[in-house]
PDB file of N, CA and C in Angstrom:
ATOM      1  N   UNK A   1       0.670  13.934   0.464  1.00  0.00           N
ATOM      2  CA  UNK A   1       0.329  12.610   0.937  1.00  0.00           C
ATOM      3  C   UNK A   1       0.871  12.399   2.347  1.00  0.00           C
ATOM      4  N   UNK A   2       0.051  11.613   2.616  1.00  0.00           N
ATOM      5  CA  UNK A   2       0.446  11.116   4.543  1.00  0.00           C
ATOM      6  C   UNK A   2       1.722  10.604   4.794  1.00  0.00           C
ATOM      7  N   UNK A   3       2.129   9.658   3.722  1.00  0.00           N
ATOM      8  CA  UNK A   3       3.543   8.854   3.754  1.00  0.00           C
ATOM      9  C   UNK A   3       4.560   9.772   3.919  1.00  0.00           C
ATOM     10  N   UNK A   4       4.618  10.844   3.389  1.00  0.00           N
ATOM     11  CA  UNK A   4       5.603  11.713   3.283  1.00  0.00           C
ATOM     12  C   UNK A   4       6.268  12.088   4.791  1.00  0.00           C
ATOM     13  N   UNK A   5       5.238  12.647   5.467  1.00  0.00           N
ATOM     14  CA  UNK A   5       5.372  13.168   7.131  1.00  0.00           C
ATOM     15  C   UNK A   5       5.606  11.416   7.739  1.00  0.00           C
ATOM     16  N   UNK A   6       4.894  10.236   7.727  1.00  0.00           N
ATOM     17  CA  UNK A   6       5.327   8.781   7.958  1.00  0.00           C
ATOM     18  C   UNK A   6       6.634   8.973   7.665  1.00  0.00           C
ATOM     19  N   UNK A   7       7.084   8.580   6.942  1.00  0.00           N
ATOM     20  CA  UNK A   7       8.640   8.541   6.268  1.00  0.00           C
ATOM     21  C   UNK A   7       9.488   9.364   6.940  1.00  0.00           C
ATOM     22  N   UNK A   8       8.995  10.426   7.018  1.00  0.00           N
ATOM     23  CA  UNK A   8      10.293  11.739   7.546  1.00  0.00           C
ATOM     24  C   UNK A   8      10.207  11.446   9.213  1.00  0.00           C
ATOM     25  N   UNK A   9       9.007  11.116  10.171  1.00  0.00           N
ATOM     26  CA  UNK A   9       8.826  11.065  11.566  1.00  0.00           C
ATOM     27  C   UNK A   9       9.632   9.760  11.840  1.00  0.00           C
ATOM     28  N   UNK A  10       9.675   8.610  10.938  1.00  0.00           N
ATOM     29  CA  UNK A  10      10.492   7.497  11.348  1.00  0.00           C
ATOM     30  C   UNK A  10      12.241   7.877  11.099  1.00  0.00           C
ATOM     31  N   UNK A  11      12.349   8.733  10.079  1.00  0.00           N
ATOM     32  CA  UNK A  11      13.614   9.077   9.784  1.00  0.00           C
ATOM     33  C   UNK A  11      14.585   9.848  10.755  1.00  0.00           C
ATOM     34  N   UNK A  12      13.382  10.898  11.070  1.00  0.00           N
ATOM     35  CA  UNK A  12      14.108  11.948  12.558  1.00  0.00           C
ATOM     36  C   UNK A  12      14.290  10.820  13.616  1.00  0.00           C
ATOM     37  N   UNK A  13      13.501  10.011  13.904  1.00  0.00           N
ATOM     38  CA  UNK A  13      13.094   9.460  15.265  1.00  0.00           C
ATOM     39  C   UNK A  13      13.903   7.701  15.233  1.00  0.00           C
ATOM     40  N   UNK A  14      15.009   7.651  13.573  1.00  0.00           N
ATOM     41  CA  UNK A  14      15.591   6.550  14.007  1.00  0.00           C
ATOM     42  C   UNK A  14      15.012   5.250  14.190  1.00  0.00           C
ATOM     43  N   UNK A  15      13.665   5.312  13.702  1.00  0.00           N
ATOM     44  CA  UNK A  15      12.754   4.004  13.473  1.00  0.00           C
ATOM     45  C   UNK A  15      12.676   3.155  12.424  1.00  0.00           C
ATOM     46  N   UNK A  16      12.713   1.943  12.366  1.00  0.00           N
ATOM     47  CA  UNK A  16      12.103   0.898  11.806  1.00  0.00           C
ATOM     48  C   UNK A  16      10.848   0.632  11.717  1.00  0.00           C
ATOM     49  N   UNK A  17      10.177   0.307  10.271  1.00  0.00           N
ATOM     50  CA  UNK A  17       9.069   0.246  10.755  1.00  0.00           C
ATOM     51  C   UNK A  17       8.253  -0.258   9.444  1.00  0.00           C
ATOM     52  N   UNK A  18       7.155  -0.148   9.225  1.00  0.00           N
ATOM     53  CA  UNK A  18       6.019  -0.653   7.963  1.00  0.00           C
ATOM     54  C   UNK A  18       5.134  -0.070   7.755  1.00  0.00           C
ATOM     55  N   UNK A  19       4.925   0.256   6.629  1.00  0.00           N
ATOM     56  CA  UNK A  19       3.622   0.774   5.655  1.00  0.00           C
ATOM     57  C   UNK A  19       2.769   0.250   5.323  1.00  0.00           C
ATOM     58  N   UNK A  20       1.837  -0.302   5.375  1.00  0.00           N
ATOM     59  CA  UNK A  20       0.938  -1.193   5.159  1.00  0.00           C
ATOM     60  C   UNK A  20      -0.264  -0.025   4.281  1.00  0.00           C
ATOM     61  N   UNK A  21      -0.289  -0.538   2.800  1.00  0.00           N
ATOM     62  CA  UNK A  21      -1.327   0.259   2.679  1.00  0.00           C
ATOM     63  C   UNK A  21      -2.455  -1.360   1.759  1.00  0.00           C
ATOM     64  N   UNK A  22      -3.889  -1.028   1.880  1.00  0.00           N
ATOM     65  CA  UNK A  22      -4.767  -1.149   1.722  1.00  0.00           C
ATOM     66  C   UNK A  22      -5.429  -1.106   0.440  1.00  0.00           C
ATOM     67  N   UNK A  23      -5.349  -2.243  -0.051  1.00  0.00           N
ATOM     68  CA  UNK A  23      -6.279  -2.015  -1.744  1.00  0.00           C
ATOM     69  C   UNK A  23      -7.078  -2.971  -2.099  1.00  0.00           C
ATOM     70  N   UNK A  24      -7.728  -3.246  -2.933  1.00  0.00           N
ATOM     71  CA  UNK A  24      -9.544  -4.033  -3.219  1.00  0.00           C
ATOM     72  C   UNK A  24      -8.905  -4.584  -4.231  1.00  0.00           C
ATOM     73  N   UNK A  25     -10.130  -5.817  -3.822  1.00  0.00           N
ATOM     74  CA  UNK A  25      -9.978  -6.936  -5.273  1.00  0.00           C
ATOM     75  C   UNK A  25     -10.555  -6.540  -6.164  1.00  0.00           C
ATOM     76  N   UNK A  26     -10.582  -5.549  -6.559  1.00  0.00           N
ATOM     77  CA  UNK A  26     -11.648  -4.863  -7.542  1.00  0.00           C
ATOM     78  C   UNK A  26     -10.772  -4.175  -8.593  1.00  0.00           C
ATOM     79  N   UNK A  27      -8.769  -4.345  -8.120  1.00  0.00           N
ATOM     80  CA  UNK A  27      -8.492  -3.541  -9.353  1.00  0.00           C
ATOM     81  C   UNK A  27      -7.944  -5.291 -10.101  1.00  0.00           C
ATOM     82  N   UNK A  28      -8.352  -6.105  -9.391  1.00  0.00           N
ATOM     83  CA  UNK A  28      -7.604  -7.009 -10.488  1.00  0.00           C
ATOM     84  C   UNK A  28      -8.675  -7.857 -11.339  1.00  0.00           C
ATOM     85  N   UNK A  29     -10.063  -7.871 -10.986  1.00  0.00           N
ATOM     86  CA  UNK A  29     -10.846  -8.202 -11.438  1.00  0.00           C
ATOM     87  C   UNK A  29     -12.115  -7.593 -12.033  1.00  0.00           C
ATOM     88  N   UNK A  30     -11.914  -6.333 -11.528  1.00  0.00           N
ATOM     89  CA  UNK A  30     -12.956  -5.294 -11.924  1.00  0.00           C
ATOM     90  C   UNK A  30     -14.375  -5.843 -11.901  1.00  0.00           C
ATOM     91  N   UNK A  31     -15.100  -4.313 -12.004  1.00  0.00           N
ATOM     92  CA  UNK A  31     -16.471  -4.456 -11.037  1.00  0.00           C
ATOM     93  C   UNK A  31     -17.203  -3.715 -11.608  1.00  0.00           C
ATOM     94  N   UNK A  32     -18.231  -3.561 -12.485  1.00  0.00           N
ATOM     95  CA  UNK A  32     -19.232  -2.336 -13.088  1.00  0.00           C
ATOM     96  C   UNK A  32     -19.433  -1.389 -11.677  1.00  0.00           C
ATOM     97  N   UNK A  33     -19.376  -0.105 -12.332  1.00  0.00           N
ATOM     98  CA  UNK A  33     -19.503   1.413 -11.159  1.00  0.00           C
ATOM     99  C   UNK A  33     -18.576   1.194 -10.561  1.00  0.00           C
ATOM    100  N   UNK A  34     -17.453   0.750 -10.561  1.00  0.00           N
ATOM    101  CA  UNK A  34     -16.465   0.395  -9.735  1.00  0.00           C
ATOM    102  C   UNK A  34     -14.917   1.415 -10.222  1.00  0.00           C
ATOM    103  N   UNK A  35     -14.774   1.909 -11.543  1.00  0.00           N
ATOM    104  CA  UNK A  35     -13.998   2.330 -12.240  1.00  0.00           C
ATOM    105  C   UNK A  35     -13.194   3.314 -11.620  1.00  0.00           C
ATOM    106  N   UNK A  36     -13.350   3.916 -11.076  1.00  0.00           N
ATOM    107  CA  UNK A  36     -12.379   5.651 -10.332  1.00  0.00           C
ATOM    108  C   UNK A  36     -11.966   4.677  -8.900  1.00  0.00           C
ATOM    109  N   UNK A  37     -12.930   4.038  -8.797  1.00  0.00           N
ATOM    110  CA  UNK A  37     -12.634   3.567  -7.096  1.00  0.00           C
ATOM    111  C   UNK A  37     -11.342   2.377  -7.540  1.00  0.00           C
ATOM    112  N   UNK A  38     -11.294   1.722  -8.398  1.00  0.00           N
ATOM    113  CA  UNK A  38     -10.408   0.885  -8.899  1.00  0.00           C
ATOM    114  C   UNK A  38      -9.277   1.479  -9.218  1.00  0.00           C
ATOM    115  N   UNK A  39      -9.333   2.458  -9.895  1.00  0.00           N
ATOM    116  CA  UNK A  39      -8.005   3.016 -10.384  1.00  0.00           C
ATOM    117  C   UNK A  39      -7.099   3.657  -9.285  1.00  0.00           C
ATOM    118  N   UNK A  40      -8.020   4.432  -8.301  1.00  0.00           N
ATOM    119  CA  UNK A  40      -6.984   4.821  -7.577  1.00  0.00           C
ATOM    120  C   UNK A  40      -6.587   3.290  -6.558  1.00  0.00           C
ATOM    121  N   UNK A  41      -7.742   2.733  -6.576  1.00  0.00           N
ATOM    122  CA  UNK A  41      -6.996   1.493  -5.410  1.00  0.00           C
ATOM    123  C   UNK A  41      -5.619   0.913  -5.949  1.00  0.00           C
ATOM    124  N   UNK A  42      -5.486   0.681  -7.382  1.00  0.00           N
ATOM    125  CA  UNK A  42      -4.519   0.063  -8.690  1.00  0.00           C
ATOM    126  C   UNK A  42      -3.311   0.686  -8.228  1.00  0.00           C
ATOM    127  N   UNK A  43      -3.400   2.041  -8.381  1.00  0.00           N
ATOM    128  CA  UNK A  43      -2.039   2.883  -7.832  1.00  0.00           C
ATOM    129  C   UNK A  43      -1.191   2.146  -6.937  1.00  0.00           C
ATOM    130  N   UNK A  44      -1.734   2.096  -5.617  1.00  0.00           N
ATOM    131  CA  UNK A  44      -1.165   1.320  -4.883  1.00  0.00           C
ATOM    132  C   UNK A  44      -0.419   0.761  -4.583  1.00  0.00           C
ATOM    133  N   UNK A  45      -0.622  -0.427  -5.633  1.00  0.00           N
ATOM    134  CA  UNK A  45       1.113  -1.801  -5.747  1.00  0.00           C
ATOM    135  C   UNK A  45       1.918  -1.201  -5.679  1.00  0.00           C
ATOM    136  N   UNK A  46       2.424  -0.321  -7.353  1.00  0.00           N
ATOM    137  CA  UNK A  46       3.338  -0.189  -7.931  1.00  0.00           C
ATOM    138  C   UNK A  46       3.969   0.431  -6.786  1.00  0.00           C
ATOM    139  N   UNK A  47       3.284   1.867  -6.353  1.00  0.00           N
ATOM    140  CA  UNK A  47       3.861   2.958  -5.533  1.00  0.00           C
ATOM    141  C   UNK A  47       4.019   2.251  -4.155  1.00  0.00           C
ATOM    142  N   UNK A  48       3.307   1.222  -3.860  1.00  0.00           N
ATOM    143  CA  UNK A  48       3.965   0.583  -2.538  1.00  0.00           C
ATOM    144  C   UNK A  48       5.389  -0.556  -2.754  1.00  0.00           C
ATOM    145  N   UNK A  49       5.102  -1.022  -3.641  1.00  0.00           N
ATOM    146  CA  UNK A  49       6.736  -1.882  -3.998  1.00  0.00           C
ATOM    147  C   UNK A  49       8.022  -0.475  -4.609  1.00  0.00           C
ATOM    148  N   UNK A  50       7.542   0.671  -4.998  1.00  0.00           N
ATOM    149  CA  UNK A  50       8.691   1.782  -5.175  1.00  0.00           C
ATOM    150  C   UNK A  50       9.010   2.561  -3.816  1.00  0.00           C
ATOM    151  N   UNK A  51       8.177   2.187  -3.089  1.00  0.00           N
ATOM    152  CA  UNK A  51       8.685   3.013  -1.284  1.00  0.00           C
ATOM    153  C   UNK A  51       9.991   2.039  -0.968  1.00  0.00           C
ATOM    154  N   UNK A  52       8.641   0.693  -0.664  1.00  0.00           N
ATOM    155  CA  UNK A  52      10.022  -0.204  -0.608  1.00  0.00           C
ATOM    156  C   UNK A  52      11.072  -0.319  -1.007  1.00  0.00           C
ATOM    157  N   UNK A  53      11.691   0.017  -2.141  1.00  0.00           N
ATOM    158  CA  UNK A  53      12.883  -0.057  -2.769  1.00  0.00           C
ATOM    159  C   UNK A  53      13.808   1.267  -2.335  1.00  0.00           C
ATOM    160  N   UNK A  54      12.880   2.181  -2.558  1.00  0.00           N
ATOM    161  CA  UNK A  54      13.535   3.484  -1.756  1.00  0.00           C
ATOM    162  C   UNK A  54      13.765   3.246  -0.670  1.00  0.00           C
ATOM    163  N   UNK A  55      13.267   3.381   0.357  1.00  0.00           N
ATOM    164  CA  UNK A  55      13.328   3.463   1.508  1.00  0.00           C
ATOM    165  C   UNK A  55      14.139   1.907   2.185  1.00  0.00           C
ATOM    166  N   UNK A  56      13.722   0.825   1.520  1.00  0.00           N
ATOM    167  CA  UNK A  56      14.339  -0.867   2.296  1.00  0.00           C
ATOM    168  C   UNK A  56      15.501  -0.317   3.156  1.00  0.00           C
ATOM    169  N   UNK A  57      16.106   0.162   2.370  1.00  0.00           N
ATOM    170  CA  UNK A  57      18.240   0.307   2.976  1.00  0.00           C
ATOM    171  C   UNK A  57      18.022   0.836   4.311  1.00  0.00           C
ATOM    172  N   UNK A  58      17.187   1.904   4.712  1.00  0.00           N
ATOM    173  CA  UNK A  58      17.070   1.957   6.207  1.00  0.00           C
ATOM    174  C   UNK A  58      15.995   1.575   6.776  1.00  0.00           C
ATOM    175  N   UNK A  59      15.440   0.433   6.679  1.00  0.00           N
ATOM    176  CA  UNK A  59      14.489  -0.516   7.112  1.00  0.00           C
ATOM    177  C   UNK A  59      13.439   0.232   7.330  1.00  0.00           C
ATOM    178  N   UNK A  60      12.865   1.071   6.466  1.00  0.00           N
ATOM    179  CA  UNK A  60      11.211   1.055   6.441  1.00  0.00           C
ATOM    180  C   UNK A  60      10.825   0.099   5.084  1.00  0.00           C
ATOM    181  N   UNK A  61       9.490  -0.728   5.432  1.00  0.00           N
ATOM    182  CA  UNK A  61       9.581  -1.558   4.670  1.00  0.00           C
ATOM    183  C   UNK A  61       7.946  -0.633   4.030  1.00  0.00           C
ATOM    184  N   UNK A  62       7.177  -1.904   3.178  1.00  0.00           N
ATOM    185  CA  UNK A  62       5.996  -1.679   2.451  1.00  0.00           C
ATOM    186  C   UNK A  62       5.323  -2.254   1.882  1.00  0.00           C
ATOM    187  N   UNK A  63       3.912  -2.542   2.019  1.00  0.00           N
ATOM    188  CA  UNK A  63       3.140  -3.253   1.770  1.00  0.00           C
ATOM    189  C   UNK A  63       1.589  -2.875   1.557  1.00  0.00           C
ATOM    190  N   UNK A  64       1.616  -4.323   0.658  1.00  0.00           N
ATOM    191  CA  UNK A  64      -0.061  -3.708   0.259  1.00  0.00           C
ATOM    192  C   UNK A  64      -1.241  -4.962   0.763  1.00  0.00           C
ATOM    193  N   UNK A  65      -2.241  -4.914   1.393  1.00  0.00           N
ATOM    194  CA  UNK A  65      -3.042  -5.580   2.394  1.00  0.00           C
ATOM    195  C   UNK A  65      -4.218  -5.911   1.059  1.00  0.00           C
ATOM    196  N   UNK A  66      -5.018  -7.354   0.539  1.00  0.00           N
ATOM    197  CA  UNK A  66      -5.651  -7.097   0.038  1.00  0.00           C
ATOM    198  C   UNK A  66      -7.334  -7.787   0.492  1.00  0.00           C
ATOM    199  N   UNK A  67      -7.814  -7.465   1.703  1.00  0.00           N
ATOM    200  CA  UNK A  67      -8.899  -7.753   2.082  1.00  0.00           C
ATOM    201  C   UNK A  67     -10.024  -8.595   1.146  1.00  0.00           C
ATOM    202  N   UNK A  68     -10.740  -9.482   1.560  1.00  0.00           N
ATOM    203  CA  UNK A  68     -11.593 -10.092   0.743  1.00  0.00           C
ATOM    204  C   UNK A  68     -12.203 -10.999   1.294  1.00  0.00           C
ATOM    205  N   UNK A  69     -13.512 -12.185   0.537  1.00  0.00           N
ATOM    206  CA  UNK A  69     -14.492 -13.058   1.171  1.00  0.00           C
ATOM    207  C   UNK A  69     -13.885 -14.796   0.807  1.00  0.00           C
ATOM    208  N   UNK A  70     -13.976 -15.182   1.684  1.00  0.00           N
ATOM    209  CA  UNK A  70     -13.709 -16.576   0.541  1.00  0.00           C
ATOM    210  C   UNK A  70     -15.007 -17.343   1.440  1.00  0.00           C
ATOM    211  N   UNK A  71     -15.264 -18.713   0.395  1.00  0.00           N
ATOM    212  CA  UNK A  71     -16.073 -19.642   1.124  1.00  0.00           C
ATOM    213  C   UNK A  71     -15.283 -20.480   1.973  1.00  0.00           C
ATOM    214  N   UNK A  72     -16.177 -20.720   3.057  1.00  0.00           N
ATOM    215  CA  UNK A  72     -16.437 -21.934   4.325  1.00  0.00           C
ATOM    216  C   UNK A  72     -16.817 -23.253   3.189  1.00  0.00           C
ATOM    217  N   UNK A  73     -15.458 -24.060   3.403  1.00  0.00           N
ATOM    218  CA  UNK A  73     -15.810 -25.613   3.412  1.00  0.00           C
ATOM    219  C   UNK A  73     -16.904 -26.690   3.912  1.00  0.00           C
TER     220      UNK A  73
END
């Protein structure tokens, strides 16, 4: 995984910094044909709130972004 080399390049290089990863409203509400694409998006949270905890103490932080539509008033 990408995070791995992320993690270690901020570590050599003494950085602070954020993870921002990216997941669909589709694992909390689900979506017909949507199933594999959901599950791996699902992964996500957990393993982005367990970086965080690992990693917080030397300030790389982590997060998960969850893009979507809403209506105009």
């Amino acid at each position: 995984m990408l995070i791995k080399h992320v993690i270690r390049d901020m570590l050599l290089n003494k950085e602070k910094g954020a993870i921002v990863h990216i997941t669909y409203i589709c694992t909390n509400t689900g979506y017909k044909g949507l199933s594999m694409y959901a599950t791996t998006k699902g992964v996500l949270e957990p393993f982005s709130k367990t970086v965080a905890r690992e990693w917080g103490e030397v300030r790389i932080g982590s997060n998960c972004v969850t893009p979507c539509f809403m209506e105009q008033g």
